[in-house]
Each structure stands twice: as structure tokens, then as C-alpha cells.
C-alpha atoms as a PDB file:
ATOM      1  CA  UNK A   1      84.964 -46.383  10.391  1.00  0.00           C
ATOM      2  CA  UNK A   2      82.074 -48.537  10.337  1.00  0.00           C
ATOM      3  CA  UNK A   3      79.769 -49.874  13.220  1.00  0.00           C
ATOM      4  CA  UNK A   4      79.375 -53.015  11.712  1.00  0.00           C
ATOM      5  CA  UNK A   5      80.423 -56.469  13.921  1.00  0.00           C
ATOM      6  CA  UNK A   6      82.162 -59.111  12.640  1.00  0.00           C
ATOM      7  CA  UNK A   7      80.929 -62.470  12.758  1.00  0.00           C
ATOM      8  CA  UNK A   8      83.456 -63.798  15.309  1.00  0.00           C
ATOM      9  CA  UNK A   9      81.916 -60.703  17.594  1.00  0.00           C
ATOM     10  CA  UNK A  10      78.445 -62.157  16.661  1.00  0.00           C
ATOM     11  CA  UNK A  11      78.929 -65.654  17.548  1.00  0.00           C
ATOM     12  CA  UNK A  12      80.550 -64.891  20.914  1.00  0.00           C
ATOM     13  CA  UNK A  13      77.164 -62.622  21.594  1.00  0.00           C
ATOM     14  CA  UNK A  14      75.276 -65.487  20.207  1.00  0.00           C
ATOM     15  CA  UNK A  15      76.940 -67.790  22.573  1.00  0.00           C
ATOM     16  CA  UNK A  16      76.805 -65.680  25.630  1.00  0.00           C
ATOM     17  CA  UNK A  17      73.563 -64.383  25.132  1.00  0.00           C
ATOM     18  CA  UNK A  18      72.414 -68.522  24.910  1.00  0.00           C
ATOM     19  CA  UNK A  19      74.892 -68.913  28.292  1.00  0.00           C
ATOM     20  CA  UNK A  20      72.741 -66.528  30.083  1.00  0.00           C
ATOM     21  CA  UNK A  21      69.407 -67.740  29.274  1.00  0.00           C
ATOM     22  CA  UNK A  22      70.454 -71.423  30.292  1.00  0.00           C
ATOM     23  CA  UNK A  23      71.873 -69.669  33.789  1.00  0.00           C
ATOM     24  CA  UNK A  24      68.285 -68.295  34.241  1.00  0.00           C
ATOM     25  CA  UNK A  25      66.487 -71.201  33.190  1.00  0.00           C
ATOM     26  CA  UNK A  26      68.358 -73.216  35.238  1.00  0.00           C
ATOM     27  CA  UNK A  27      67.924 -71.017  38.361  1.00  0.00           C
ATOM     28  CA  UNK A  28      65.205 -71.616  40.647  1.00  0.00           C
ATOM     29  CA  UNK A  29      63.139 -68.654  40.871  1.00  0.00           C
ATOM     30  CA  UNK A  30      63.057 -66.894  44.313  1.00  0.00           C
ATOM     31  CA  UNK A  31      59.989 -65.386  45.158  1.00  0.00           C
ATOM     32  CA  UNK A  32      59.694 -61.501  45.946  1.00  0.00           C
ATOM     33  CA  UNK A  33      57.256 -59.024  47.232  1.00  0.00           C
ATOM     34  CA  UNK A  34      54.214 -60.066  48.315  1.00  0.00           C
ATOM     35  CA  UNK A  35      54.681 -63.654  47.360  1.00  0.00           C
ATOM     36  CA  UNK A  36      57.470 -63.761  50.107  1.00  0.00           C
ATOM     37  CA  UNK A  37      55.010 -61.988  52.465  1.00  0.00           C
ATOM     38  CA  UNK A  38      52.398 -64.783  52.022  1.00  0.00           C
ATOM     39  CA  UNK A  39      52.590 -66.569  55.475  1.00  0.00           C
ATOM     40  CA  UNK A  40      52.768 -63.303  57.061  1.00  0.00           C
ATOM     41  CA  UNK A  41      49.917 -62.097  55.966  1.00  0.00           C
ATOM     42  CA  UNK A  42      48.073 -65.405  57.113  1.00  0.00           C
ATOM     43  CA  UNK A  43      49.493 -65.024  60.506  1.00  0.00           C
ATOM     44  CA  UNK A  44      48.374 -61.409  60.584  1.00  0.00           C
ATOM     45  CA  UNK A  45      44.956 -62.349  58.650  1.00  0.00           C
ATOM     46  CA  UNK A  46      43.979 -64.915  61.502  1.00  0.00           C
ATOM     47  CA  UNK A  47      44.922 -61.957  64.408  1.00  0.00           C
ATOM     48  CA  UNK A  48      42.780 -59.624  62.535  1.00  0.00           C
ATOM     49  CA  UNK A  49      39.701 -62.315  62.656  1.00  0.00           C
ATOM     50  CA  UNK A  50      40.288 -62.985  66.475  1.00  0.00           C
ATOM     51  CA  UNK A  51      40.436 -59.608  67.765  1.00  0.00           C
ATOM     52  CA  UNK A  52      37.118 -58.938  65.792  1.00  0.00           C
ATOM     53  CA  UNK A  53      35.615 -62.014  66.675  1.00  0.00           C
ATOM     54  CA  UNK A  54      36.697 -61.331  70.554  1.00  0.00           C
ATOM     55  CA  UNK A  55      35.030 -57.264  69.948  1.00  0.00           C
ATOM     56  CA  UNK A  56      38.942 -55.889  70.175  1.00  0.00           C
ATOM     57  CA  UNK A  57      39.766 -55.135  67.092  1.00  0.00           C
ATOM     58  CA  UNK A  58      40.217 -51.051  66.001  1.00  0.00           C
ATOM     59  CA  UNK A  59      38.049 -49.582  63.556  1.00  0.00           C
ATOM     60  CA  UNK A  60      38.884 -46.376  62.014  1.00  0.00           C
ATOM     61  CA  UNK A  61      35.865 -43.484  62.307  1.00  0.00           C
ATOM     62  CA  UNK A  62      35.379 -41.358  59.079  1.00  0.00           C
ATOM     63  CA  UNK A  63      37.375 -38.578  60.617  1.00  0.00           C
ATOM     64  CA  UNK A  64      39.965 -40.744  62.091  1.00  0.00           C
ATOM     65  CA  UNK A  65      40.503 -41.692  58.939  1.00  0.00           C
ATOM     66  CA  UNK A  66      40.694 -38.163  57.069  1.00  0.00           C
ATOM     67  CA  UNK A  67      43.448 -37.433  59.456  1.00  0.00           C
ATOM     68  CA  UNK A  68      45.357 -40.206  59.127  1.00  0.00           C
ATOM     69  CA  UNK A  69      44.988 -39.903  54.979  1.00  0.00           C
ATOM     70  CA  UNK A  70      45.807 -35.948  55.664  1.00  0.00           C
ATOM     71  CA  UNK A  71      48.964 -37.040  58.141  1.00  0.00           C
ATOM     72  CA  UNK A  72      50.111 -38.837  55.404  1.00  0.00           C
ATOM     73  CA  UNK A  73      49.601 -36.459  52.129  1.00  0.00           C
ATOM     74  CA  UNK A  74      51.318 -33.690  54.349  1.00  0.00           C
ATOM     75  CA  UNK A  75      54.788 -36.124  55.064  1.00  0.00           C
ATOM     76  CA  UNK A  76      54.810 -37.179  51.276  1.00  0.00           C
ATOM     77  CA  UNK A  77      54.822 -33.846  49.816  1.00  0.00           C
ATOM     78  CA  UNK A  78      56.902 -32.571  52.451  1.00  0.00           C
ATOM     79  CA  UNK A  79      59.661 -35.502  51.709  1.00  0.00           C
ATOM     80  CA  UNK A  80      59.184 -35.030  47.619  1.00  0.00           C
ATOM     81  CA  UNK A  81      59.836 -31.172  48.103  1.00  0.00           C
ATOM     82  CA  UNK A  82      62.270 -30.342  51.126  1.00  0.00           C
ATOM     83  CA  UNK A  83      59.821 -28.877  52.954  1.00  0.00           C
ATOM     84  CA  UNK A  84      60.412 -30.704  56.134  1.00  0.00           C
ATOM     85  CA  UNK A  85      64.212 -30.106  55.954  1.00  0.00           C
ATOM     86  CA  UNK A  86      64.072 -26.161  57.090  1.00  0.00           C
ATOM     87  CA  UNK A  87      64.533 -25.338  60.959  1.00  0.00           C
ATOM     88  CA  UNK A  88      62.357 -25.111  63.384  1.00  0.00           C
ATOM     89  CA  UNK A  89      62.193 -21.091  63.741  1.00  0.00           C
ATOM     90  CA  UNK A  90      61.413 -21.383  60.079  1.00  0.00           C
ATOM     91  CA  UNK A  91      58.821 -23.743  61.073  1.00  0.00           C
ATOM     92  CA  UNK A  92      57.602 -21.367  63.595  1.00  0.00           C
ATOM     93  CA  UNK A  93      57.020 -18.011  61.659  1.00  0.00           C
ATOM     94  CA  UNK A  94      55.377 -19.952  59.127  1.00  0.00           C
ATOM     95  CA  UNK A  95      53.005 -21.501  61.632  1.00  0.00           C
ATOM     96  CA  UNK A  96      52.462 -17.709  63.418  1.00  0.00           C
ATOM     97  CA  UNK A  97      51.762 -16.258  59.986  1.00  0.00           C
ATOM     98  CA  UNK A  98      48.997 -18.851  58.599  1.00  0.00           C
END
């Protein structure tokens, strides 16, 4: 048996293939991601400028910071490995132990 096509198979390919690029073409293109985020972030990027302008804006210290970056290393690797799925007792001996 070969894996060959035949050129009736081909054409319809051909055609379809052509069918789908005109679809696309023809299809305005919806914005996603950040792009869809772009008034938001103005909004958000003039409250930023007030509350520092008006001296109530929060700035992060060096160790606030560390924690925070720490927080967040600890709750990825505990979602990527199952850590944070045994009980609490569990939690507990572990915590008496170290």
C-alpha cells in the first residue's frame, strides 16, 4: 500500500488550505494579552502617578521585598511539586522537626 495522494486529494487540500487563509485574511484581528489590557493599564498608570504625587503611594523596602519574592518562590514550587497538598499534621511534624 502506498502513502501517496492522488491528485483529486491534492486539489481539495489545495482548495481548502486557500479557503482557510481567505477566512483569516478576511477576519479582523482581535487583540489579546496585553494589547487588550492597554486602557487598563493607563487607568492604573495615572492612579499610580497621583498617589505618588499626593505622598500615598506604597513603596516596597529591600526586605519587604525579599519576602514577598520568597512568599512567592515557596507557593510556586510548592504548586509544581504537591507539596502543599499533604495535611496539616503532616505540615506540623515537618515544621517541629526543622
Amino acid at each position: 500500500m502506498t502513502n501517496s495522494k492522488t491528485s483529486d486529494e491534492e486539489a481539495s487540500i489545495g482548495i481548502e488550505e486557500r479557503r482557510l487563509d481567505e477566512e483569516r485574511e478576511a477576519a479582523p484581528k482581535k487583540r489579546r494579552g496585553f494589547a487588550i489590557m492597554n486602557p487598563q493599564r493607563q487607568i492604573a498608570s495615572m492612579g499610580g502617578r497621583a498617589a505618588h504625587a499626593k505622598g500615598t503611594a506604597h513603596e516596597f523596602t529591600p526586605e519587604q521585598a525579599r519576602a514577598a519574592g520568597r512568599k512567592g518562590g515557596v507557593a510556586y514550587h510548592q504548586a509544581r511539586t504537591g507539596a502543599g497538598r499533604c495535611s496539616s499534621a503532616a505540615r506540623l511534624v515537618v515544621s517541629v522537626v526543622v
